[in-house]
Protein backbone atom coordinates (compact mmCIF):
# COMPACT_ATOMS: atom_id res chain seq x y z
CA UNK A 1 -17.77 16.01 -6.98
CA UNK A 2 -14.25 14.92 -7.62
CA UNK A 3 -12.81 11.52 -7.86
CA UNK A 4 -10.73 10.40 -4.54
CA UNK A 5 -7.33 8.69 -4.93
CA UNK A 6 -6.84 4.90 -5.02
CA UNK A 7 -6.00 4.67 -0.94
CA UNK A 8 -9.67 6.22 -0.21
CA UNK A 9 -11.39 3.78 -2.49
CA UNK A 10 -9.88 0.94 -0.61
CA UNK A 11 -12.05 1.95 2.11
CA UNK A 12 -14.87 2.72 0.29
CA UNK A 13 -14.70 6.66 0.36
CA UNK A 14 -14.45 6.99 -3.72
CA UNK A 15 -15.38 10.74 -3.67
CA UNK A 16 -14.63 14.09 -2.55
CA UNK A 17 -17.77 16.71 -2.58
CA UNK A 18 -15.91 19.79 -3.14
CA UNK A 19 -14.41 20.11 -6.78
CA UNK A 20 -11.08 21.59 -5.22
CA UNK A 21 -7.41 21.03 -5.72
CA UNK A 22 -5.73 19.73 -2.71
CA UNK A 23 -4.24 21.90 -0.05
CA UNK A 24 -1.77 19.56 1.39
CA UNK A 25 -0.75 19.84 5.35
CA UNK A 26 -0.69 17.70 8.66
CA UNK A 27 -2.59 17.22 10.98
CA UNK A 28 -1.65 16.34 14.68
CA UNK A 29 1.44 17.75 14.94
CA UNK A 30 1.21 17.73 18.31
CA UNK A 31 -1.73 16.60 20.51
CA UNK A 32 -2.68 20.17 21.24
CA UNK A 33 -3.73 20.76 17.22
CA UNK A 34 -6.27 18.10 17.30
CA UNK A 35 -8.45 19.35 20.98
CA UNK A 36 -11.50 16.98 21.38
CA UNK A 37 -14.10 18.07 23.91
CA UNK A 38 -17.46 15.72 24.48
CA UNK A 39 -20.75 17.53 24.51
CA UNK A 40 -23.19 16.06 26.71
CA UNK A 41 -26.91 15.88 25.43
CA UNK A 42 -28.60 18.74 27.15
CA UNK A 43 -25.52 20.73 25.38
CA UNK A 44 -23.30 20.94 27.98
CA UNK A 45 -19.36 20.98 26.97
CA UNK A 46 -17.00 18.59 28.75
CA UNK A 47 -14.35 21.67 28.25
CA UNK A 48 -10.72 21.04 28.60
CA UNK A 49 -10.62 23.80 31.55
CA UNK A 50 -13.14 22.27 33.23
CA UNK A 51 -17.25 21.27 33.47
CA UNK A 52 -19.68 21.80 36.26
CA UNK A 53 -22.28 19.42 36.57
CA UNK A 54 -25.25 18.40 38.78
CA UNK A 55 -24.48 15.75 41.13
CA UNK A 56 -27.50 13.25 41.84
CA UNK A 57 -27.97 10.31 44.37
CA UNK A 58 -27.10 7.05 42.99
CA UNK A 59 -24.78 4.57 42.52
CA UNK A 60 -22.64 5.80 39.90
CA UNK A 61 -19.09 8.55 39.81
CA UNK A 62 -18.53 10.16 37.10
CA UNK A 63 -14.98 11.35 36.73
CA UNK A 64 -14.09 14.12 34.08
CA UNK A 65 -10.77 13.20 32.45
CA UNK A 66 -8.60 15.30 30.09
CA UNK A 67 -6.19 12.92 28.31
CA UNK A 68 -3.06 13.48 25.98
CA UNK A 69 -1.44 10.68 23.61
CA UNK A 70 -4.01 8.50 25.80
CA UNK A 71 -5.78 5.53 24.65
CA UNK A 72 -9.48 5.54 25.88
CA UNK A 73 -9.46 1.60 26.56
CA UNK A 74 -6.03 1.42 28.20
CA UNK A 75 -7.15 4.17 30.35
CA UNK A 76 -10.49 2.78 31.17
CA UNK A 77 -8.77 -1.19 32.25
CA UNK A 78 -6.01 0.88 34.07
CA UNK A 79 -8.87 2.75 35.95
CA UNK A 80 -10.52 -0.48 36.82
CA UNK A 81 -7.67 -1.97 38.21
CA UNK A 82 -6.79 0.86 40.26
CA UNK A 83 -10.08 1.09 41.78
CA UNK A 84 -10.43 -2.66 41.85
CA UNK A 85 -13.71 -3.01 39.83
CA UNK A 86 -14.26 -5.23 36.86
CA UNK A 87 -13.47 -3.65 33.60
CA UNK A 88 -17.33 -3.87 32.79
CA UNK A 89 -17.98 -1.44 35.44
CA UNK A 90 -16.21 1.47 33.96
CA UNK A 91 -17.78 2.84 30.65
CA UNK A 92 -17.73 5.94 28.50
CA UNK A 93 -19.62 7.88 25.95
CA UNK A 94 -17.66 7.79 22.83
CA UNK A 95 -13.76 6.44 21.92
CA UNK A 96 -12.24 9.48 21.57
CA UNK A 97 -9.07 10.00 19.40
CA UNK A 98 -5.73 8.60 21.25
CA UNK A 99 -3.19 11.00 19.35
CA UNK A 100 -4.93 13.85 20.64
CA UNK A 101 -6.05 16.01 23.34
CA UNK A 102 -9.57 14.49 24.47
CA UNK A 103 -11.78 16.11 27.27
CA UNK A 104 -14.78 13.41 28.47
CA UNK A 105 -16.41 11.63 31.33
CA UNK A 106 -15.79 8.42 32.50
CA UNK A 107 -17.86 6.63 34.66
CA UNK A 108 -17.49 3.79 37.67
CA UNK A 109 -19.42 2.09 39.13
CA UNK A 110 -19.73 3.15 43.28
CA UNK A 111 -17.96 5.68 45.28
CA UNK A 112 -14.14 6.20 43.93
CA UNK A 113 -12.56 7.74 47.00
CA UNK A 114 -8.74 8.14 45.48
CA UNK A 115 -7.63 8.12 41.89
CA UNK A 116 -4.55 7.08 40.06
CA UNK A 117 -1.46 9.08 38.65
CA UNK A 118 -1.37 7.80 35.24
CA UNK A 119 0.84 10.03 32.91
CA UNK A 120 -0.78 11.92 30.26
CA UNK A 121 -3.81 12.29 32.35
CA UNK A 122 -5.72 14.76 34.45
CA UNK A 123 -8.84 14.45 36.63
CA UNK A 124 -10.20 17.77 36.69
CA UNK A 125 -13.81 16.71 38.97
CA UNK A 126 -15.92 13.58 40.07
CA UNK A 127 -19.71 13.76 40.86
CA UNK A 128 -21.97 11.07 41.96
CA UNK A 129 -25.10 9.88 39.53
CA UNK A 130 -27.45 7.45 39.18
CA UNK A 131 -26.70 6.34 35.96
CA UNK A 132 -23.71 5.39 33.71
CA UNK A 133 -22.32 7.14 31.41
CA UNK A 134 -22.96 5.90 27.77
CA UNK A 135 -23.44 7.38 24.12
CA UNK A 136 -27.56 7.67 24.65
CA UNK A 137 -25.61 10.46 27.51
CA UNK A 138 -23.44 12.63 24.61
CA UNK A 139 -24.62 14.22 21.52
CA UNK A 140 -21.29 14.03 20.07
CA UNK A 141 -17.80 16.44 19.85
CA UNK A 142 -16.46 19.44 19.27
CA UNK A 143 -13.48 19.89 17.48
CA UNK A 144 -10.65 22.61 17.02
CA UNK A 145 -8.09 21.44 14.90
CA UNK A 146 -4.87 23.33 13.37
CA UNK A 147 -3.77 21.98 9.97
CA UNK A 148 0.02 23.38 10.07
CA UNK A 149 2.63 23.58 7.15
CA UNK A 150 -0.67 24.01 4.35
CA UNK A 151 1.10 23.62 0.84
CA UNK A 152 -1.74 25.76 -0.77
CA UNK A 153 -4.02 28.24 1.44
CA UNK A 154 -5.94 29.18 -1.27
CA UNK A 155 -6.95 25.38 -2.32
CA UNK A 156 -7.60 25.03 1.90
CA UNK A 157 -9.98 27.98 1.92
CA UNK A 158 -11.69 27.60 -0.97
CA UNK A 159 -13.01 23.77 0.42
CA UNK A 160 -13.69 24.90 3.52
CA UNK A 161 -15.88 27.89 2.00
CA UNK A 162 -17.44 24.98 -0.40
CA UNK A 163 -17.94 22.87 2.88
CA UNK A 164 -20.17 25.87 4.68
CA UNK A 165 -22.88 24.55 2.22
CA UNK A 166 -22.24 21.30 0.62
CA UNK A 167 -23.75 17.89 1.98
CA UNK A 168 -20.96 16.12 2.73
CA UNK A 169 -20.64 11.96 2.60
CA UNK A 170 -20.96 11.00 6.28
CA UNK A 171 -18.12 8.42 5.57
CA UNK A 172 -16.48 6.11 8.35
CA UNK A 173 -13.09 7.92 8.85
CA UNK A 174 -9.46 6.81 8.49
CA UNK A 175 -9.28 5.51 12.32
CA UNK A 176 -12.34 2.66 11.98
CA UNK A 177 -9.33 1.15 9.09
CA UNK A 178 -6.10 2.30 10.14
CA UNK A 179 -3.63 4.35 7.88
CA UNK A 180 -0.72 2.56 8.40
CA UNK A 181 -2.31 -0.86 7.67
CA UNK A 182 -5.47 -0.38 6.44
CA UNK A 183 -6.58 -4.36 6.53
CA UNK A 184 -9.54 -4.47 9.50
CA UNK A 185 -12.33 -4.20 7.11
CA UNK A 186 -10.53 -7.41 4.96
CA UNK A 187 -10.58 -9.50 8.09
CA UNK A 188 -13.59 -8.58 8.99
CA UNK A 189 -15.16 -9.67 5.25
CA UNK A 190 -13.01 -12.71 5.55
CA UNK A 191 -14.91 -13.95 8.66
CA UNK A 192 -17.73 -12.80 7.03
CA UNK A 193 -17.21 -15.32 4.39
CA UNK A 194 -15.89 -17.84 6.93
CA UNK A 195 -12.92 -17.97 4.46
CA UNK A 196 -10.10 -18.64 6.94
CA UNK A 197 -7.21 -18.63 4.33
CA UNK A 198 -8.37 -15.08 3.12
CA UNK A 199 -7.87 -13.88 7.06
CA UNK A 200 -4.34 -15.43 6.85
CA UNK A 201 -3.39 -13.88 3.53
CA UNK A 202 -4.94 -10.26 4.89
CA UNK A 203 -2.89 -10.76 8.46
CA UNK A 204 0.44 -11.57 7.85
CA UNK A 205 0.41 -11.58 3.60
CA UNK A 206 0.05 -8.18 3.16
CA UNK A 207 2.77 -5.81 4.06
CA UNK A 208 2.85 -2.32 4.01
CA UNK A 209 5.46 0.61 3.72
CA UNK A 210 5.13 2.51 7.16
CA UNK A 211 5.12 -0.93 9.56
CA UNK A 212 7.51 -1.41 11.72
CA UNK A 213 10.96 -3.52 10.51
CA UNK A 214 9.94 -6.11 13.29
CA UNK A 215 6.61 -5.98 12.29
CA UNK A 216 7.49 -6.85 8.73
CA UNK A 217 10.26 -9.56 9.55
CA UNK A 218 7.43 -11.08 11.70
CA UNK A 219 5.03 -11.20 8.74
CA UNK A 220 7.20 -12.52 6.19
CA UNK A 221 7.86 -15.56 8.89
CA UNK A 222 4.42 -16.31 9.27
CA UNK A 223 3.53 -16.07 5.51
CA UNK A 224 6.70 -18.57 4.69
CA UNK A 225 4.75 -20.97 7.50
CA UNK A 226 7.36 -20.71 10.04
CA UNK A 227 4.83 -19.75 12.64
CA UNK A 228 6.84 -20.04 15.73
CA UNK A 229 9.50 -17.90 14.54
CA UNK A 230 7.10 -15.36 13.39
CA UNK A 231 5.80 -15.54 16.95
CA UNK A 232 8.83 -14.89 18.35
CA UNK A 233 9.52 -12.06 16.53
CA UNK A 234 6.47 -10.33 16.88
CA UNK A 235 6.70 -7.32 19.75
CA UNK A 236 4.23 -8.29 22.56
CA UNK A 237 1.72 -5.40 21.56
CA UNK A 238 0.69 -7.16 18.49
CA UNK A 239 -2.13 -9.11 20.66
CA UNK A 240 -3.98 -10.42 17.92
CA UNK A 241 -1.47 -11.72 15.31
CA UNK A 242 0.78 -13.94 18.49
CA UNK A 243 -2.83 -15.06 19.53
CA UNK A 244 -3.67 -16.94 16.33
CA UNK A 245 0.36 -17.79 15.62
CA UNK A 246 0.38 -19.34 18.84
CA UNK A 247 -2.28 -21.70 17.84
CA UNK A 248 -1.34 -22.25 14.58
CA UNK A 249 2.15 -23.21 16.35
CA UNK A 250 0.00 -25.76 18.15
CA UNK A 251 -1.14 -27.39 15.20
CA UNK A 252 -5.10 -25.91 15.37
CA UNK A 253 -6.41 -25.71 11.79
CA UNK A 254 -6.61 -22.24 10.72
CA UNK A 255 -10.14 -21.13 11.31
CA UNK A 256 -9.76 -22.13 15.50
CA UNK A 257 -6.35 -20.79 15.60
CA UNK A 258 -8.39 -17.53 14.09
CA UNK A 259 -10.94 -18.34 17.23
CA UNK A 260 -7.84 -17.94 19.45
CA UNK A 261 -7.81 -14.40 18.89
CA UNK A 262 -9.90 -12.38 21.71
CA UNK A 263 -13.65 -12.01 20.57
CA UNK A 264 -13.23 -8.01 21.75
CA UNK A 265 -11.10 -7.67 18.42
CA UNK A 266 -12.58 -10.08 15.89
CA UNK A 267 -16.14 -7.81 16.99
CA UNK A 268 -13.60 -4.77 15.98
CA UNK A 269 -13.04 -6.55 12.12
CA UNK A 270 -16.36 -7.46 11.72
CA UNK A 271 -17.67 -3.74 12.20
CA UNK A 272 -14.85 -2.55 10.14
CA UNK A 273 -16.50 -5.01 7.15
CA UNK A 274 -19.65 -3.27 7.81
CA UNK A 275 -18.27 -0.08 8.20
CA UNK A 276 -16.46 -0.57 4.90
CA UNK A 277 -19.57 -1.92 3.08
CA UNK A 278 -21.55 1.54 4.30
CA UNK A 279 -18.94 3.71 2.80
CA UNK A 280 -19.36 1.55 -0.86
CA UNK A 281 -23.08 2.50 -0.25
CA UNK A 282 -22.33 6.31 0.15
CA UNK A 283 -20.40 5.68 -2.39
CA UNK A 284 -23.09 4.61 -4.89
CA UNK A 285 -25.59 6.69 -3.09
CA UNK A 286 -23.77 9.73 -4.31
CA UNK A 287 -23.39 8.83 -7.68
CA UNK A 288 -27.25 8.83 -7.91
CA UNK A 289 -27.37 11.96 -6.58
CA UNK A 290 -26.81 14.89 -3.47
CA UNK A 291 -27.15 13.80 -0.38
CA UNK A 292 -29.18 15.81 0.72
CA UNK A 293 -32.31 15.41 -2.00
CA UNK A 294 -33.85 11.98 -1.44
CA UNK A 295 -34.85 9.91 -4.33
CA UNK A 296 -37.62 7.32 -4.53
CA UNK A 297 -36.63 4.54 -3.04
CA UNK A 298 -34.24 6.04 -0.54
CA UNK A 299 -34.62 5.33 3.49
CA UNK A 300 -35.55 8.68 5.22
CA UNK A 301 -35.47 9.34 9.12
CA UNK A 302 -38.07 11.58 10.36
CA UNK A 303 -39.18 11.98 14.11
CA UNK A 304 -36.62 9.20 14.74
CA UNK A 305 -38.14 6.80 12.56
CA UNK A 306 -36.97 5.01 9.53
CA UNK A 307 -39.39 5.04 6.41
CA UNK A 308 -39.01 4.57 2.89
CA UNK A 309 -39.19 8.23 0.84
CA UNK A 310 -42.45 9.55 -0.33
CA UNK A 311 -42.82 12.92 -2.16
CA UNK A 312 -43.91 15.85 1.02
CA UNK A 313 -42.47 13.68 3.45
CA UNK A 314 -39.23 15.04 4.17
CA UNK A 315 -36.82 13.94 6.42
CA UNK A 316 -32.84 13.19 6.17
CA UNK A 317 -31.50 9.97 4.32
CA UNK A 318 -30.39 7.63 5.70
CA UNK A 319 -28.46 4.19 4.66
CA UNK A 320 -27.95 0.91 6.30
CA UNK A 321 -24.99 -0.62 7.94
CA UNK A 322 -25.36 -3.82 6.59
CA UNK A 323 -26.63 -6.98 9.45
CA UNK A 324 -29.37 -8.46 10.33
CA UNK A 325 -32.97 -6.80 10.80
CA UNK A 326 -32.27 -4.00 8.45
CA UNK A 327 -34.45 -2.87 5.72
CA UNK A 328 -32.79 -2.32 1.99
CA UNK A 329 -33.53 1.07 0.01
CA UNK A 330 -35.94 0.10 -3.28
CA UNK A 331 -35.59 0.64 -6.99
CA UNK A 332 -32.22 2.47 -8.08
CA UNK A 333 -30.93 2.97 -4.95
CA UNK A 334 -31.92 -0.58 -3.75
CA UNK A 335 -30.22 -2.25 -6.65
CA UNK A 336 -27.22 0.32 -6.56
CA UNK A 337 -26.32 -1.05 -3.10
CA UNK A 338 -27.38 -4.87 -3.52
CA UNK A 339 -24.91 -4.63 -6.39
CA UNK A 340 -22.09 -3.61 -3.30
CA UNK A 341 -22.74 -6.77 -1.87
CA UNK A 342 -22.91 -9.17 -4.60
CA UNK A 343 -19.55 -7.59 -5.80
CA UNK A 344 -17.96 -7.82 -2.41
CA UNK A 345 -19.06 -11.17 -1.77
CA UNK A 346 -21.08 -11.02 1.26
CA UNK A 347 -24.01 -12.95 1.62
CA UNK A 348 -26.49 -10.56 4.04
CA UNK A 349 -27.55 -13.57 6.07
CA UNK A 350 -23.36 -14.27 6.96
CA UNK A 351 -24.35 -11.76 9.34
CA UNK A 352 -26.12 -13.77 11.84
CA UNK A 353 -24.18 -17.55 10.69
CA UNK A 354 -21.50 -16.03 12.76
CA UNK A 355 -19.95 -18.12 15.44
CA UNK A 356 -18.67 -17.07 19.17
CA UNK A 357 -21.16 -14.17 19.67
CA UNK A 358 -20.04 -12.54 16.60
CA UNK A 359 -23.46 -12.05 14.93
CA UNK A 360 -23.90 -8.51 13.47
CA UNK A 361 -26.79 -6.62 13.83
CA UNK A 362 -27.80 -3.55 11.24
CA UNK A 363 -28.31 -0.08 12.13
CA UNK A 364 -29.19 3.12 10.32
CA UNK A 365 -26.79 5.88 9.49
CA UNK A 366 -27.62 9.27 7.98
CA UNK A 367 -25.89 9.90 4.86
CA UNK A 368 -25.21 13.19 5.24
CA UNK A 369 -22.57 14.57 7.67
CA UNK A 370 -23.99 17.18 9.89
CA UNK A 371 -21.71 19.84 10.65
CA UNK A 372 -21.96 22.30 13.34
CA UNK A 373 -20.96 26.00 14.96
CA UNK A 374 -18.14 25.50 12.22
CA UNK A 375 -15.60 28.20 11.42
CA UNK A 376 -11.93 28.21 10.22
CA UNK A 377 -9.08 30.62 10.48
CA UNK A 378 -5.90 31.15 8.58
CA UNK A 379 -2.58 32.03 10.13
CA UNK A 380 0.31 32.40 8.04
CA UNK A 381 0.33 28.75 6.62
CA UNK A 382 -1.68 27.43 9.47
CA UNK A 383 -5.70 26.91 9.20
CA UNK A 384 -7.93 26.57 12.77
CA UNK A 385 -10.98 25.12 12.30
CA UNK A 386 -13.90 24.56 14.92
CA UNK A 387 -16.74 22.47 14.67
CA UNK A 388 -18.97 19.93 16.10
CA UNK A 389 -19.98 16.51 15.00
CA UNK A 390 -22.57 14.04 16.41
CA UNK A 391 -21.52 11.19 17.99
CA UNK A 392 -20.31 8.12 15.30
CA UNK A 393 -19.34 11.41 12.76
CA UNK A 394 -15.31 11.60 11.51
CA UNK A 395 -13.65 14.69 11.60
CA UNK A 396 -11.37 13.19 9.36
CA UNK A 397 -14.35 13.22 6.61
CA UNK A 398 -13.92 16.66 6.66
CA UNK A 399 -10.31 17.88 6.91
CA UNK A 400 -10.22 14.71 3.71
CA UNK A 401 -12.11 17.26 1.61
CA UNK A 402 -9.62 20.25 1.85
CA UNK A 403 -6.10 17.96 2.23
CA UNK A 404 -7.05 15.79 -0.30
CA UNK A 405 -4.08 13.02 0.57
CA UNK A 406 -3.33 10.64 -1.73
CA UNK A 407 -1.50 8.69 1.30
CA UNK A 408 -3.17 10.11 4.26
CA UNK A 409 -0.57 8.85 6.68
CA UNK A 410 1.97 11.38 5.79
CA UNK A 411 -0.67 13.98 6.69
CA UNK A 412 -1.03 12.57 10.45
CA UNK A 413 -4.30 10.96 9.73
């Protein structure tokens, strides 16, 4: 296990598993080196050349899309429009990466007779069902992914030979916290703690390297006070930061000009704070021990249920993601991650005090990432790799282990 640099830690991911040096290289060059392809419960892949599937009677079309440089979301309101059905009526399996080449299915609601050209996008087949598509649909991804311009081969190979047998941390990736402004997770703990000035200070406060010059002017503004200047130098894409300027502008105190901003992104901060709190409880959870051995105390899943550990029981470990109706590990591991949340400052019952249909509810997450079909190839200074991931898994986490970046956006993550 080998200590991760100070950017990971800010997201909670303090560790690597493999003992290596760091290889260096980029990923996403180009779309085509990070290919994305959903696979479908019963197995079937949603291919990039194309998918046949069984059409059934029902009220449902499900539409396989290939996308490059394409957000999911943007795709799935422009769909809606074009087809003149509410956005809620159009629904998908999984997010897949944007700054990438993603194969998946999309689904509307009723018969779509004529699609749109939207650039960046094919429509390779549509098929009627009787049901939505939706992540109980998918069993997750598979992934080939070319790492180009590798500073050291032999550090690459040498991970990814460690990673054919290690039990690797089943982190939240890169993309739930953003690389060039890694500050979702802090305004998601700030509404946590209802501490309104802390959401300011995170928002327009903190100011990082890569951001745009506009971006930066705009922050500066709106940290001096001057919040109508600051909104009229923000670029129009910034939806969240001119929706609470605007009201601070107005004169609203600070926590309803926060309230301003639509309740589709502060859900996105809040499960960034609990994404951010379950990689601090990896975190800990590995320093007690591998993954993949459960201690007493520890949370196991077997047959799809959740059960504290007991010696001959077996099953895989699993950890919360902190919200209501969760259960907390016992003895060391127990007090391991209690001692995450007193240090972070969360209360667990700020979880349902949330206002505006932001209550968070607590899930289950295996510990352990769980790796499949995977196999790499080198090329000159170029490594392929192919694998697949369930649903809610990072290939990030892995490519992390063999890069090793100590600023991961200069690496393309």
């Amino acid at each position: 296990m080998r200590e991760a640099p100070p950017f990971d830690k800010a997201l909670g991911m303090y560790y690597y598993v493999t003992d290596t040096c760091p290889s260096g290289g980029v990923i996403k060059k180009s779309p085509e080196d990070f290919v994305v392809e959903e696979v479908l419960a019963d197995g079937t892949v949603v291919a990039v050349g194309g998918v046949q599937l069984r059409p059934r009677v029902g009220g449902w079309t499900w539409i396989h899309v290939v996308k490059r440089n394409v957000d999911t979301i943007r795709l799935m309101l422009r769909l809606a429009k074009a087809l003149g059905v509410s956005p809620r009526e159009v629904s998908v399996g999984g997010i897949k990466d944007t700054r990438a080449v993603a194969s998946h299915i999309i689904s509307v609601r009723g018969a779509v007779k004529g699609l749109p050209e939207v650039p960046g996008v094919k429509f390779l087949g549509m098929w009627s069902m009787d049901r939505p598509m939706s992540p109980s649909e998918i069993y997750g991804n598979r992934f080939t992914i070319v790492l180009r311009d590798v500073e050291r081969v032999d550090c690459a190979v040498e991970a990814l030979e460690a990673l054919k047998s290690a039990a690797v941390p089943n982190y939240y990736g890169y993309q739930r916290f953003g690389t060039i402004r890694p500050v979702s997770h802090l305004l998601g703990r700030a509404l946590l703690r209802k501490s309104p000035e802390e959401f300011f200070d995170a928002m327009f406060c903190k100011i990082f390297e890569h951001e745009s010059a506009a971006a930066k002017k705009a922050r500066e503004l709106a940290c001096r006070g001057e919040y109508q200047k600051a909104l009229e130098t923000f670029p129009r894409r910034f939806v969240e930061e001119r929706a609470f300027l605007r009201r601070l502008a107005q004169g609203y105190d600070m926590w309803n000009a926060i309230m301003g901003i639509p309740l589709q992104i502060l859900r996105i901060y809040v499960e960034a704070a609990q994404s951010y709190l379950f990689n601090r409880f990896l975190s800990a959870r590995l320093e007690l021990g591998p993954l993949d051995k459960p201690l007493e105390g520890d949370l196991v899943e077997v047959g799809g249920q959740v059960a504290y550990y007991a010696e001959g029981l077996g099953g895989d470990v699993v950890l919360p993601v902190a919200g209501a109706g969760v259960r907390m590990p016992r003895g060391k591991v127990g007090e391991a991650l209690l001692k995450v949340m007193k240090g972070e400052g969360v209360d667990p019952a700020a979880f349902l005090k949330m206002p505006r249909g932001l209550k968070a509810y607590g899930s289950y997450r295996r510990a352990r990432l769980e790796v499949g079909d995977f196999s790499y190839a080198v090329r000159g200074r170029d490594v392929e790799l192919r694998f697949v991931l369930p649903r809610g898994s990072y290939a990030t986490v892995l490519l992390r282990e063999a890069v090793k970046p100590a600023e991961p956006y200069r690496h393309g993550f």
